[in-house]
C-alpha atoms as a PDB file:
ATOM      1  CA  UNK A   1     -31.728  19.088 -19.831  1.00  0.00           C
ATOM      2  CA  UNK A   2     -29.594  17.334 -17.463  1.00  0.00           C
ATOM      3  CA  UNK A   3     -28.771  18.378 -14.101  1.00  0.00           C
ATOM      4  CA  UNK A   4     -24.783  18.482 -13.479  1.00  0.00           C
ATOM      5  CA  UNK A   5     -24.745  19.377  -9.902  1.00  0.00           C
ATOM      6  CA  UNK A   6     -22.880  17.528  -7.502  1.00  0.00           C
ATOM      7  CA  UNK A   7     -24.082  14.847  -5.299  1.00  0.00           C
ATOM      8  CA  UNK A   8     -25.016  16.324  -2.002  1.00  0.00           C
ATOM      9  CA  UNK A   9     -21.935  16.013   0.871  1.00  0.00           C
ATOM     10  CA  UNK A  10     -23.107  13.533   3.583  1.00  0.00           C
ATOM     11  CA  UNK A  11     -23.042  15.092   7.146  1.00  0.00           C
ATOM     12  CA  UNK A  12     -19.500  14.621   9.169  1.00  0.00           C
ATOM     13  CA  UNK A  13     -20.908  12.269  11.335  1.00  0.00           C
ATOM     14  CA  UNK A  14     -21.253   9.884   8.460  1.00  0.00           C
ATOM     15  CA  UNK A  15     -18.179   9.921   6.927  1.00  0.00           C
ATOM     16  CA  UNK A  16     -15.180   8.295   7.885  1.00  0.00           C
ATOM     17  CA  UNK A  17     -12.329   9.930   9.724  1.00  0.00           C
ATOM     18  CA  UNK A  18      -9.491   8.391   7.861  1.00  0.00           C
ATOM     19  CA  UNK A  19     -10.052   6.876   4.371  1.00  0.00           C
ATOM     20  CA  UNK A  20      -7.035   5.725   3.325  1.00  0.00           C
ATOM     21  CA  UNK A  21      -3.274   4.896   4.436  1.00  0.00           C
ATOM     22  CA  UNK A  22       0.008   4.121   2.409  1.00  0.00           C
ATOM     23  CA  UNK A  23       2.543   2.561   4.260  1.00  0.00           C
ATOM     24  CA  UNK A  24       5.820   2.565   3.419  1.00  0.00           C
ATOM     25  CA  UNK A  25       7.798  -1.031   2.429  1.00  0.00           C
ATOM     26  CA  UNK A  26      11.422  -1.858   1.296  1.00  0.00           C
ATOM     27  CA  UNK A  27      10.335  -5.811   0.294  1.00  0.00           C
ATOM     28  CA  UNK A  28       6.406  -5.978  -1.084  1.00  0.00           C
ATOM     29  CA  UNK A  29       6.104  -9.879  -0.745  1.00  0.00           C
ATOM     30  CA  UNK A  30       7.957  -9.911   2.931  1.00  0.00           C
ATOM     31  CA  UNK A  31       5.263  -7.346   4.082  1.00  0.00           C
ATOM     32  CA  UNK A  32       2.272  -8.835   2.176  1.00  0.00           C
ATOM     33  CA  UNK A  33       3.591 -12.410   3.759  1.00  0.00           C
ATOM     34  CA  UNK A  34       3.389 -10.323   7.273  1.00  0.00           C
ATOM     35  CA  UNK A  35       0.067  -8.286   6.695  1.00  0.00           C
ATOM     36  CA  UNK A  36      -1.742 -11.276   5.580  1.00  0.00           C
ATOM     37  CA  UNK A  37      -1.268 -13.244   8.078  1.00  0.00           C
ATOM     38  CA  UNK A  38      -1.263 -10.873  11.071  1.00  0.00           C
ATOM     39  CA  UNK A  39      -4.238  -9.422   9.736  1.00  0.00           C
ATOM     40  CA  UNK A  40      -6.107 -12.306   8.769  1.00  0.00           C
ATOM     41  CA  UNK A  41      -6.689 -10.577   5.219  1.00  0.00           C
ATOM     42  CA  UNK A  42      -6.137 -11.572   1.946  1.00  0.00           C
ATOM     43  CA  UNK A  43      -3.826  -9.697  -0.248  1.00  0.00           C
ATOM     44  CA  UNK A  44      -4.468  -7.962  -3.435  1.00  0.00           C
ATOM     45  CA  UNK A  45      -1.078  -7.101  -5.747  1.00  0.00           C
ATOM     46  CA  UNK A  46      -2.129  -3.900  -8.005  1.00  0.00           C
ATOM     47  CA  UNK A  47      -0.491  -2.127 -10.672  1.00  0.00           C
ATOM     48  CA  UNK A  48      -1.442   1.483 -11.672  1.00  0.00           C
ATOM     49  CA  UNK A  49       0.403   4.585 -12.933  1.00  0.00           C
ATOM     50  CA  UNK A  50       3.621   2.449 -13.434  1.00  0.00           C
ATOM     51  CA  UNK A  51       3.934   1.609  -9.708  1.00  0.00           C
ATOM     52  CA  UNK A  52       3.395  -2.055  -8.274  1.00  0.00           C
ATOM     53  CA  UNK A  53       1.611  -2.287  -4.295  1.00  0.00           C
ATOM     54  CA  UNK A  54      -0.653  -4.465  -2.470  1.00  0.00           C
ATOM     55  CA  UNK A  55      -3.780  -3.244  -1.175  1.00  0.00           C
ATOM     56  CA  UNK A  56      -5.321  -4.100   2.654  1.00  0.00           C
ATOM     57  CA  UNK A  57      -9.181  -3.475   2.574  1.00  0.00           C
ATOM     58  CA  UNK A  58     -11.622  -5.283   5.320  1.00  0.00           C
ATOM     59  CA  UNK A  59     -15.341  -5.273   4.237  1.00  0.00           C
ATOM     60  CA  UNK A  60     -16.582  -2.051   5.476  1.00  0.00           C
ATOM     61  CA  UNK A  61     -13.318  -0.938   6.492  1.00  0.00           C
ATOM     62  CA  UNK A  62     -10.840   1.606   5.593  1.00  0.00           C
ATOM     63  CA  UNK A  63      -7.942   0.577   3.080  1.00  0.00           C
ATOM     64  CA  UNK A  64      -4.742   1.007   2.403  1.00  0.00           C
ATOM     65  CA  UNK A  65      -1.936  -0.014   0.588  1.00  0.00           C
ATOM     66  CA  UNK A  66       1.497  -1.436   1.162  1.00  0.00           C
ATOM     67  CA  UNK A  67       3.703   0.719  -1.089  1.00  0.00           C
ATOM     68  CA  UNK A  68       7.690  -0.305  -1.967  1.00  0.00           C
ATOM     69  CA  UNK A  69      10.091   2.828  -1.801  1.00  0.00           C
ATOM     70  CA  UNK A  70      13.049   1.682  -1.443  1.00  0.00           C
ATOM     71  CA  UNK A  71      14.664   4.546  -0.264  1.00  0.00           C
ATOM     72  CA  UNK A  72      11.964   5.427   2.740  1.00  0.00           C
ATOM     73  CA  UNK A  73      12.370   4.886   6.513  1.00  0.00           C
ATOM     74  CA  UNK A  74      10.040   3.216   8.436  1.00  0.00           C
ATOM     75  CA  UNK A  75       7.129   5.368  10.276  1.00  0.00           C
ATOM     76  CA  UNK A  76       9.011   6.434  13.233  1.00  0.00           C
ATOM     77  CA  UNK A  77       8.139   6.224  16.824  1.00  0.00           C
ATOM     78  CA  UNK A  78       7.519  10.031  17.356  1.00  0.00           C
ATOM     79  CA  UNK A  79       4.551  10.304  13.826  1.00  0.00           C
ATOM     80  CA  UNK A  80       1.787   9.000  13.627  1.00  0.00           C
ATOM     81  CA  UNK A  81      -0.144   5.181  15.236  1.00  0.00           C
ATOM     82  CA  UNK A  82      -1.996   3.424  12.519  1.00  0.00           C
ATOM     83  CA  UNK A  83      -4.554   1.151  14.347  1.00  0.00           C
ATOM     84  CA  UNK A  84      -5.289  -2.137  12.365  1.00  0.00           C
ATOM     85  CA  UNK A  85      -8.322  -4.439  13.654  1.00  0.00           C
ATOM     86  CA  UNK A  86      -7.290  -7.916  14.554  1.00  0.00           C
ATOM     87  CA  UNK A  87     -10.487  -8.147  15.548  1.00  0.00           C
ATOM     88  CA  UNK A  88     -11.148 -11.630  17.935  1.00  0.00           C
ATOM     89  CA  UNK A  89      -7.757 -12.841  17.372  1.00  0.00           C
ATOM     90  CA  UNK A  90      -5.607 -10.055  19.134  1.00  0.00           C
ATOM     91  CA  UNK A  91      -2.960 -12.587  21.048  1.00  0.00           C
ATOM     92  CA  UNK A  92      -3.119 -15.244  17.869  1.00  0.00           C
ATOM     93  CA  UNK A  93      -2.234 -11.806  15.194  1.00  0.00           C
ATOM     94  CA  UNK A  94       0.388 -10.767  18.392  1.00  0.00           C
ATOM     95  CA  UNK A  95       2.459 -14.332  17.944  1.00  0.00           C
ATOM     96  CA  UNK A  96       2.184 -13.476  14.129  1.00  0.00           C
ATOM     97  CA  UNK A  97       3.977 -10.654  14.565  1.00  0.00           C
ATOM     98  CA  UNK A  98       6.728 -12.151  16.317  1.00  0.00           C
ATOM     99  CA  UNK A  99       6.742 -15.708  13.922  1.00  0.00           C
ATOM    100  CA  UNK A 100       7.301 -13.424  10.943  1.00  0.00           C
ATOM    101  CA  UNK A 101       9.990 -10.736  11.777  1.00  0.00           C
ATOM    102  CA  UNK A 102       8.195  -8.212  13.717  1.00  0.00           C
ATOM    103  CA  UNK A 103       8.527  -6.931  17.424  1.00  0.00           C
ATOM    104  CA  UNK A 104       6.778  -6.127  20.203  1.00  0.00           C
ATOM    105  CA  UNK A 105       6.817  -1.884  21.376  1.00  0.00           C
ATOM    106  CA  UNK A 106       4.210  -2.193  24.103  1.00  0.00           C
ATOM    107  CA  UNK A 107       2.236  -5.919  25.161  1.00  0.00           C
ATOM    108  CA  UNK A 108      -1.406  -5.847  25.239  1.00  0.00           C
ATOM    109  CA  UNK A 109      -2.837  -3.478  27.293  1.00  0.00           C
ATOM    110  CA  UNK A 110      -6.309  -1.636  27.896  1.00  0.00           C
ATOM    111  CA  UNK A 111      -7.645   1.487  25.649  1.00  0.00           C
ATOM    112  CA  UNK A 112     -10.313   1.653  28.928  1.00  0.00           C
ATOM    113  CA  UNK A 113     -14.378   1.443  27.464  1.00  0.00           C
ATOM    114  CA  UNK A 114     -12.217   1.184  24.051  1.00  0.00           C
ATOM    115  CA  UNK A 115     -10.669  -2.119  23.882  1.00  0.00           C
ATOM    116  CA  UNK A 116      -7.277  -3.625  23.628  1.00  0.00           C
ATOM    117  CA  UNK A 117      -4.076  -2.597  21.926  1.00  0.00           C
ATOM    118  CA  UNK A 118      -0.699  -3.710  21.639  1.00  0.00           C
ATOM    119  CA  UNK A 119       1.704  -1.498  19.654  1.00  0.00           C
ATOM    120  CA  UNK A 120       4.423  -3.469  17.710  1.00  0.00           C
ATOM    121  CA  UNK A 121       6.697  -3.023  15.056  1.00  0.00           C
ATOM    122  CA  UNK A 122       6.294  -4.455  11.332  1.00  0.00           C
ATOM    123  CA  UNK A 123       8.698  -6.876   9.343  1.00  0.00           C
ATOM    124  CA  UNK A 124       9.580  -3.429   7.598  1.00  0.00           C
ATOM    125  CA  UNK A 125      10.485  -1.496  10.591  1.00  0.00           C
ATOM    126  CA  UNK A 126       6.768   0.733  10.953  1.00  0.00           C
ATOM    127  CA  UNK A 127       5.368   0.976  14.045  1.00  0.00           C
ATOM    128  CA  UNK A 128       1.771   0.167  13.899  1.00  0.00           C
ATOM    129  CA  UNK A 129      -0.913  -1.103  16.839  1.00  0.00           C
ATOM    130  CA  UNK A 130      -3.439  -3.678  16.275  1.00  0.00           C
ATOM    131  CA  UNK A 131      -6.420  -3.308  18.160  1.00  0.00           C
ATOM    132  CA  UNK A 132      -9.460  -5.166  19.221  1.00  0.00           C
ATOM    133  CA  UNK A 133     -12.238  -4.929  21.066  1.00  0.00           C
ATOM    134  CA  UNK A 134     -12.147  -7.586  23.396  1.00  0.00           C
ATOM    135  CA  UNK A 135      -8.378  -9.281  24.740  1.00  0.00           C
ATOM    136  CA  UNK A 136      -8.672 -12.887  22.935  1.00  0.00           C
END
């Protein structure tokens, strides 16, 4: 006899808030170009259920994926802040940003016992903030 019962539900507390994020592209190699290299991250092109995307994972980390639709705007200024780890290179992923078609919302500034921040703009037009814990 085997038992079917589902695995028990870890506490809250030990799962992760968010666990996973699509966001929005019009040009899939632009904004793998610009993820890559503001992130420090390597770049994984998928293909399931007839749709092409690239997928952002950091060990441990939550993951997402860059997904084209051509016809979407970018995340505007009034929904929702994705925070991205740049984790010990916040100014160096900062010039990134700028280098590769971004722009600058808000310059670096302090999140208090939280760390540092600096909300910017994608090469696709999404608003996102990369965050770190210390401002290097």
């Amino acid at each position: 006899m085997s038992d079917t019962s589902a695995p028990p539900t870890p506490p809250a507390s030990a799962r992760p808030l968010a666990v996973w994020f699509d966001l929005p592209v019009h040009d899939l190699d632009r904004a793998m170009g610009f993820y890559a290299s503001v992130l420090a991250l390597p770049m994984v092109r998928e293909n399931a259920g007839g749709r092409t995307f690239a997928v952002l994972t950091s060990p441990g980390g939550t993951g997402g994926c860059l997904i084209p639709i051509p016809a979407s705007q970018p995340i505007p200024a009034a929904g929702p802040l994705l925070y991205l780890s740049v984790e010990g290179r916040l100014r160096a992923a900062l010039a990134e940003v700028i280098r590769l078609g971004g722009r600058i919302e808000q310059d670096v500034f302090r999140l208090g016992a939280h760390g540092w921040c600096t909300v910017v703009h994608d090469c696709e037009g999404n608003r996102i903030a990369l965050h770190a814990t210390q401002d290097r």
